[in-house]
N, C-alpha and C. Protein backbone atom coordinates (compact mmCIF):
# COMPACT_ATOMS: atom_id res chain seq x y z
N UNK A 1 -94.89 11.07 -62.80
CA UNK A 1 -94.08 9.93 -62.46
C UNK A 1 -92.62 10.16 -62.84
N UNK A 2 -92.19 10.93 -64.03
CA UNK A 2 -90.74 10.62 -64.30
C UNK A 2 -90.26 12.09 -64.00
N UNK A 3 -91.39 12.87 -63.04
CA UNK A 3 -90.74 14.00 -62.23
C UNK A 3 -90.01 13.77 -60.79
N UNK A 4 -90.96 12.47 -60.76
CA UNK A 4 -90.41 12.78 -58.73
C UNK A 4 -89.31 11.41 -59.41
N UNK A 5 -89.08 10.62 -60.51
CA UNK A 5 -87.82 9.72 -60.47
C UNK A 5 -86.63 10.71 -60.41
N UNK A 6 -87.20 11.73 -61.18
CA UNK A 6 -85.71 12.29 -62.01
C UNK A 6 -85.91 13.29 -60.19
N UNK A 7 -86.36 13.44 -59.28
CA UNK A 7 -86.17 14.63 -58.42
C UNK A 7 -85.34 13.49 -57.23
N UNK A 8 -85.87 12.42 -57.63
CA UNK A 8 -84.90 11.09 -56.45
C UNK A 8 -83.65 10.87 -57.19
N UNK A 9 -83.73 10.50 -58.18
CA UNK A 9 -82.61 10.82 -58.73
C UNK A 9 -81.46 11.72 -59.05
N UNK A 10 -81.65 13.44 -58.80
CA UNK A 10 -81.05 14.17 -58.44
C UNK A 10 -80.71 14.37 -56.78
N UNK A 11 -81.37 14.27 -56.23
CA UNK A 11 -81.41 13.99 -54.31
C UNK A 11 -80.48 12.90 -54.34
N UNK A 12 -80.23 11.92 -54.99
CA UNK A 12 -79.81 11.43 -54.50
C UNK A 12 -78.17 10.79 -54.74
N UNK A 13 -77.70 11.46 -56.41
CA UNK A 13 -77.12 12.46 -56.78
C UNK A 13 -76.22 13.38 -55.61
N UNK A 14 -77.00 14.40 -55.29
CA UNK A 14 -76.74 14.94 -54.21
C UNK A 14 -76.00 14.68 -52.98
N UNK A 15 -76.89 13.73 -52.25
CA UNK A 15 -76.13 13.05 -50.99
C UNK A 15 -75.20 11.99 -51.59
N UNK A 16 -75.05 11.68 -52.32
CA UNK A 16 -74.11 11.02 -52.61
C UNK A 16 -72.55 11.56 -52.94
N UNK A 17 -72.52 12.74 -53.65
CA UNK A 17 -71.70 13.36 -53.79
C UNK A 17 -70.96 14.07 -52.56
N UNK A 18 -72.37 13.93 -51.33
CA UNK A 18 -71.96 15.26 -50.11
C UNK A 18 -71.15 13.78 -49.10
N UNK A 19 -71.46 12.83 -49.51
CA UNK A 19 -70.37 11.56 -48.38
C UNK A 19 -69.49 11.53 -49.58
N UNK A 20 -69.14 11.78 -50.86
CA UNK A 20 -68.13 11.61 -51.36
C UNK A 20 -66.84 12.48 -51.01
N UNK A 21 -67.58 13.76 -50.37
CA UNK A 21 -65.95 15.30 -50.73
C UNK A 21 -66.13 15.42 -49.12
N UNK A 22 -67.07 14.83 -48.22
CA UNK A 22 -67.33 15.19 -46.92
C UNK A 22 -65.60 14.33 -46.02
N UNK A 23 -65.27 13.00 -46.23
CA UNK A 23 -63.82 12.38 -45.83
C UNK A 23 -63.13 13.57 -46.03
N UNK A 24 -62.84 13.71 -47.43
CA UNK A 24 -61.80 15.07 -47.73
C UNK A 24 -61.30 16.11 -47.08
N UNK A 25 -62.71 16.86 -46.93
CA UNK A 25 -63.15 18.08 -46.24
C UNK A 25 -62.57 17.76 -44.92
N UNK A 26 -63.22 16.83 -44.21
CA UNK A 26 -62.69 16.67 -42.92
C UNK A 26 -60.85 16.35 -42.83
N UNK A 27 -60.72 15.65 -43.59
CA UNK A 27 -59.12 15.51 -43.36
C UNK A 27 -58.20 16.57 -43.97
N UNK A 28 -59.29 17.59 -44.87
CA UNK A 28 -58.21 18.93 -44.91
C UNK A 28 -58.07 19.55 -43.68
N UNK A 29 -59.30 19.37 -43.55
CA UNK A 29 -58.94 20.82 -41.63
C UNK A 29 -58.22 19.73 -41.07
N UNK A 30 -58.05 18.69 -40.67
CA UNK A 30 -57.23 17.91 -40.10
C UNK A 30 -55.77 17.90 -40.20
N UNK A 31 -55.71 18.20 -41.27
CA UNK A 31 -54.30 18.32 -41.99
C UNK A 31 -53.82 20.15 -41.52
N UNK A 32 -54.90 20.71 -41.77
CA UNK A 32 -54.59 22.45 -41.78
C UNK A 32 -54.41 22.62 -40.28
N UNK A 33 -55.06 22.07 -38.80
CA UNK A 33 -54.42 21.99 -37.83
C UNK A 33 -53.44 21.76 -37.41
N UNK A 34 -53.04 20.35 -38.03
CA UNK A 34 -52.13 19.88 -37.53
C UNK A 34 -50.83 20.76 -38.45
N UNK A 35 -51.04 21.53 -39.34
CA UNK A 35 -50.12 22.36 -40.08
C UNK A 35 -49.77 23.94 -39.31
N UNK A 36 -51.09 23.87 -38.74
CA UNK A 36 -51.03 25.43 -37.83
C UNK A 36 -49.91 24.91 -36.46
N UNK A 37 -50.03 23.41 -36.02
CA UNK A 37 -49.32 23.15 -34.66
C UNK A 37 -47.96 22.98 -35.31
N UNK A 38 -47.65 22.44 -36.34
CA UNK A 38 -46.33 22.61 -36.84
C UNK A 38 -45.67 23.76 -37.30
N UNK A 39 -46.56 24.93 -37.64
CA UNK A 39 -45.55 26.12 -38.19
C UNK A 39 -45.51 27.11 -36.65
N UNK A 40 -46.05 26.57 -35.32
CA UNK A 40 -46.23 27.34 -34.43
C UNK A 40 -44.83 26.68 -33.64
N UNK A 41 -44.81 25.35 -33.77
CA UNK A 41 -43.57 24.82 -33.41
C UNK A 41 -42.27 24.82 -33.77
N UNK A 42 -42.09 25.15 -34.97
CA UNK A 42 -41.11 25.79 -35.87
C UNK A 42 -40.83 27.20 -35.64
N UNK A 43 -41.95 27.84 -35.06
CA UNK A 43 -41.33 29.05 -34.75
C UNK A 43 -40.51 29.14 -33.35
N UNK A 44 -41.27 28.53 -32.55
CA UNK A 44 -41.12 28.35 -31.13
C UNK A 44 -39.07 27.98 -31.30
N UNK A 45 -38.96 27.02 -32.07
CA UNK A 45 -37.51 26.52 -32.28
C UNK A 45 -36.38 27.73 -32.32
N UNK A 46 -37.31 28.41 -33.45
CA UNK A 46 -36.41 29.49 -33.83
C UNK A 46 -36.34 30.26 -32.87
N UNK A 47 -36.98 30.41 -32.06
CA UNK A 47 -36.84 31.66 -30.75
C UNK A 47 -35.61 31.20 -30.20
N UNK A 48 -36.26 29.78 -30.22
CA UNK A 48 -35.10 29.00 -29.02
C UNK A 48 -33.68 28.95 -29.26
N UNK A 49 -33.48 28.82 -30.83
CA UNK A 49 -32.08 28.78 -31.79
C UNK A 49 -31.55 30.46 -31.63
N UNK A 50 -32.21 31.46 -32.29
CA UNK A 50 -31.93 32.55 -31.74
C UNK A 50 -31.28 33.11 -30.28
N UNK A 51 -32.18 32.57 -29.43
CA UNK A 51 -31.63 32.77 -27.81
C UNK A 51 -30.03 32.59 -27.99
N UNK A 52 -30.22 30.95 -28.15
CA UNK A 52 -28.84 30.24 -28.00
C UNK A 52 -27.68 31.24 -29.13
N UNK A 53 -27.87 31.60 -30.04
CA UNK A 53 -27.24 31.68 -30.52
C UNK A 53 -26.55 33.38 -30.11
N UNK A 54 -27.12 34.23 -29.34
CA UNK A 54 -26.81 35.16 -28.45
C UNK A 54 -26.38 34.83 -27.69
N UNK A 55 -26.51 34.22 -26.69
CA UNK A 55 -25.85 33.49 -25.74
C UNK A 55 -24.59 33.16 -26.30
N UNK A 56 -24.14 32.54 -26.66
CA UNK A 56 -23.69 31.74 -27.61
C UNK A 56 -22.30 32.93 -28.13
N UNK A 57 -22.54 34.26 -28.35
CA UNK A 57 -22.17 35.40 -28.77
C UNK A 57 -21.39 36.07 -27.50
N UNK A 58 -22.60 35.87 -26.68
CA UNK A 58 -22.23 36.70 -25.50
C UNK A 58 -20.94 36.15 -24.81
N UNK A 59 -20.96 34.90 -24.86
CA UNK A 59 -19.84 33.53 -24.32
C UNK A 59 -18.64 34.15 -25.00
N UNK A 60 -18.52 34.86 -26.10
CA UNK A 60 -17.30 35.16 -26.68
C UNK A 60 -16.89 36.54 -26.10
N UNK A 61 -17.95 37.08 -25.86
CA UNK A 61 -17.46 38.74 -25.82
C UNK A 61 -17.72 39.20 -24.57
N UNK A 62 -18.95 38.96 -23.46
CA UNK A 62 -19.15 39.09 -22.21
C UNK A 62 -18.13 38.78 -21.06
N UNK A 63 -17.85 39.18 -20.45
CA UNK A 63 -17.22 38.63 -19.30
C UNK A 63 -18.24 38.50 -18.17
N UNK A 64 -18.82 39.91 -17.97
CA UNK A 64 -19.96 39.35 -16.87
C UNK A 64 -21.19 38.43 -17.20
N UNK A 65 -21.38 38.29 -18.71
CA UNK A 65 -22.04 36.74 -18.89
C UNK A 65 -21.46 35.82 -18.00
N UNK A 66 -20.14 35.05 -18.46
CA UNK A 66 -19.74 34.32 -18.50
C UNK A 66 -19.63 34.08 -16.68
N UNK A 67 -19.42 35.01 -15.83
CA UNK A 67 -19.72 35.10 -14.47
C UNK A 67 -20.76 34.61 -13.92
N UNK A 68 -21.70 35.23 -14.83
CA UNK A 68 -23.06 35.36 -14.00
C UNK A 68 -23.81 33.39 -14.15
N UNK A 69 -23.26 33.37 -15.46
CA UNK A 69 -23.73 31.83 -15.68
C UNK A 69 -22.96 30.45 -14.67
N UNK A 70 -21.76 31.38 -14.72
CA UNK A 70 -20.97 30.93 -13.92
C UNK A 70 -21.42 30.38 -12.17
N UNK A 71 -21.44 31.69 -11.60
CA UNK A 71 -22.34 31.50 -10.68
C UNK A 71 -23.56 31.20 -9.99
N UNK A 72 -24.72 30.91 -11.59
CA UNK A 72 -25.90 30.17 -11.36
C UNK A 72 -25.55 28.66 -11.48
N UNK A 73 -24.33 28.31 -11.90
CA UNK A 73 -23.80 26.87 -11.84
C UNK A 73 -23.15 26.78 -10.36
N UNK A 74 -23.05 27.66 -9.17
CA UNK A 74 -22.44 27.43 -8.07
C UNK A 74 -20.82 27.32 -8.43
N UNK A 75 -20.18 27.93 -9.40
CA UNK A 75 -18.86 28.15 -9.59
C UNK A 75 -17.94 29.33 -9.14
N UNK A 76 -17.27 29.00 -8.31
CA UNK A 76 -16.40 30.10 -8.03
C UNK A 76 -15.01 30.23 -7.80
N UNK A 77 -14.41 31.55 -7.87
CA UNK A 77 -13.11 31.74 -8.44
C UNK A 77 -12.07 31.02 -7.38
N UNK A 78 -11.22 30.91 -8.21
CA UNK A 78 -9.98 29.95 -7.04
C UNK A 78 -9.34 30.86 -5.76
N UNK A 79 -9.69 30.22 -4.13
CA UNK A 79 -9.52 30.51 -3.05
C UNK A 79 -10.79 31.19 -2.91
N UNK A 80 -11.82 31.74 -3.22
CA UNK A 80 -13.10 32.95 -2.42
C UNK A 80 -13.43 32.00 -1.84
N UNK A 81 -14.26 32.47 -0.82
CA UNK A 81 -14.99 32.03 0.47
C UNK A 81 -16.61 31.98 -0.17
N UNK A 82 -16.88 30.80 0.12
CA UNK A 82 -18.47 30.48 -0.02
C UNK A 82 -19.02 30.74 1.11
N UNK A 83 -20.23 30.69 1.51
CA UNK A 83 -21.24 30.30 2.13
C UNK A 83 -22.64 29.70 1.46
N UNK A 84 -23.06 28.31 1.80
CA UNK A 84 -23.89 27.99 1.59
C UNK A 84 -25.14 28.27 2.58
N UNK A 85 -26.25 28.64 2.05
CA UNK A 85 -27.28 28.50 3.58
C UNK A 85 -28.59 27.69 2.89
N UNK A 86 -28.74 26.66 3.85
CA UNK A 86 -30.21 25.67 4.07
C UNK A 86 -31.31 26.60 4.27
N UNK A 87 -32.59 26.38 3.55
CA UNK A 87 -33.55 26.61 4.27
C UNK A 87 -34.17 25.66 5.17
C-alpha cells in the first residue's frame, strides 16, 4: 500500500513538473526563432547599408556611374537627341 502511494506520488511529481518547464521550453524555441529571423534580418540590412555605401563612393569618384544611373533615370545631356520607342 505505501508502495504504489509513494509510486503515485512520484508520477505525479513527475507530470507535474513536465507542465511546469513544458510553457518555458516552448517559448524558448519561440523566442530562438524569432531570434534566428532577427539576426537574418540584420544581416540582410547590412548587405543593403554596404551596397549603398559603395554606391555612395562610386557617386564621388565614378563618372560612368554617375551616367549610367543617370540614364536609367531617362536623363540626358543638354541638346542630345532622344528617341523614345512604345511597345
Amino acid at each position: 500500500m505505501f508502495k504504489s502511494c509513494a509510486f503515485l506520488i512520484v508520477i505525479t511529481i513527475l507530470i507535474g513538473g513536465w507542465f511546469m518547464i513544458r510553457h518555458p521550453l516552448q517559448r524558448r524555441a519561440g523566442l530562438e526563432a524569432r531570434d534566428k529571423e532577427l539576426a537574418e534580418s540584420i544581416e540582410t540590412k547590412r548587405q543593403e547599408i554596404a551596397k549603398l555605401l559603395e554606391n555612395q563612393r562610386r557617386f564621388k569618384t565614378d563618372a560612368d556611374f554617375i551616367e549610367t544611373i543617370a540614364r536609367q533615370n531617362r536623363r540626358v545631356f543638354p541638346g542630345e537627341l532622344i528617341f523614345i520607342f512604345q511597345d
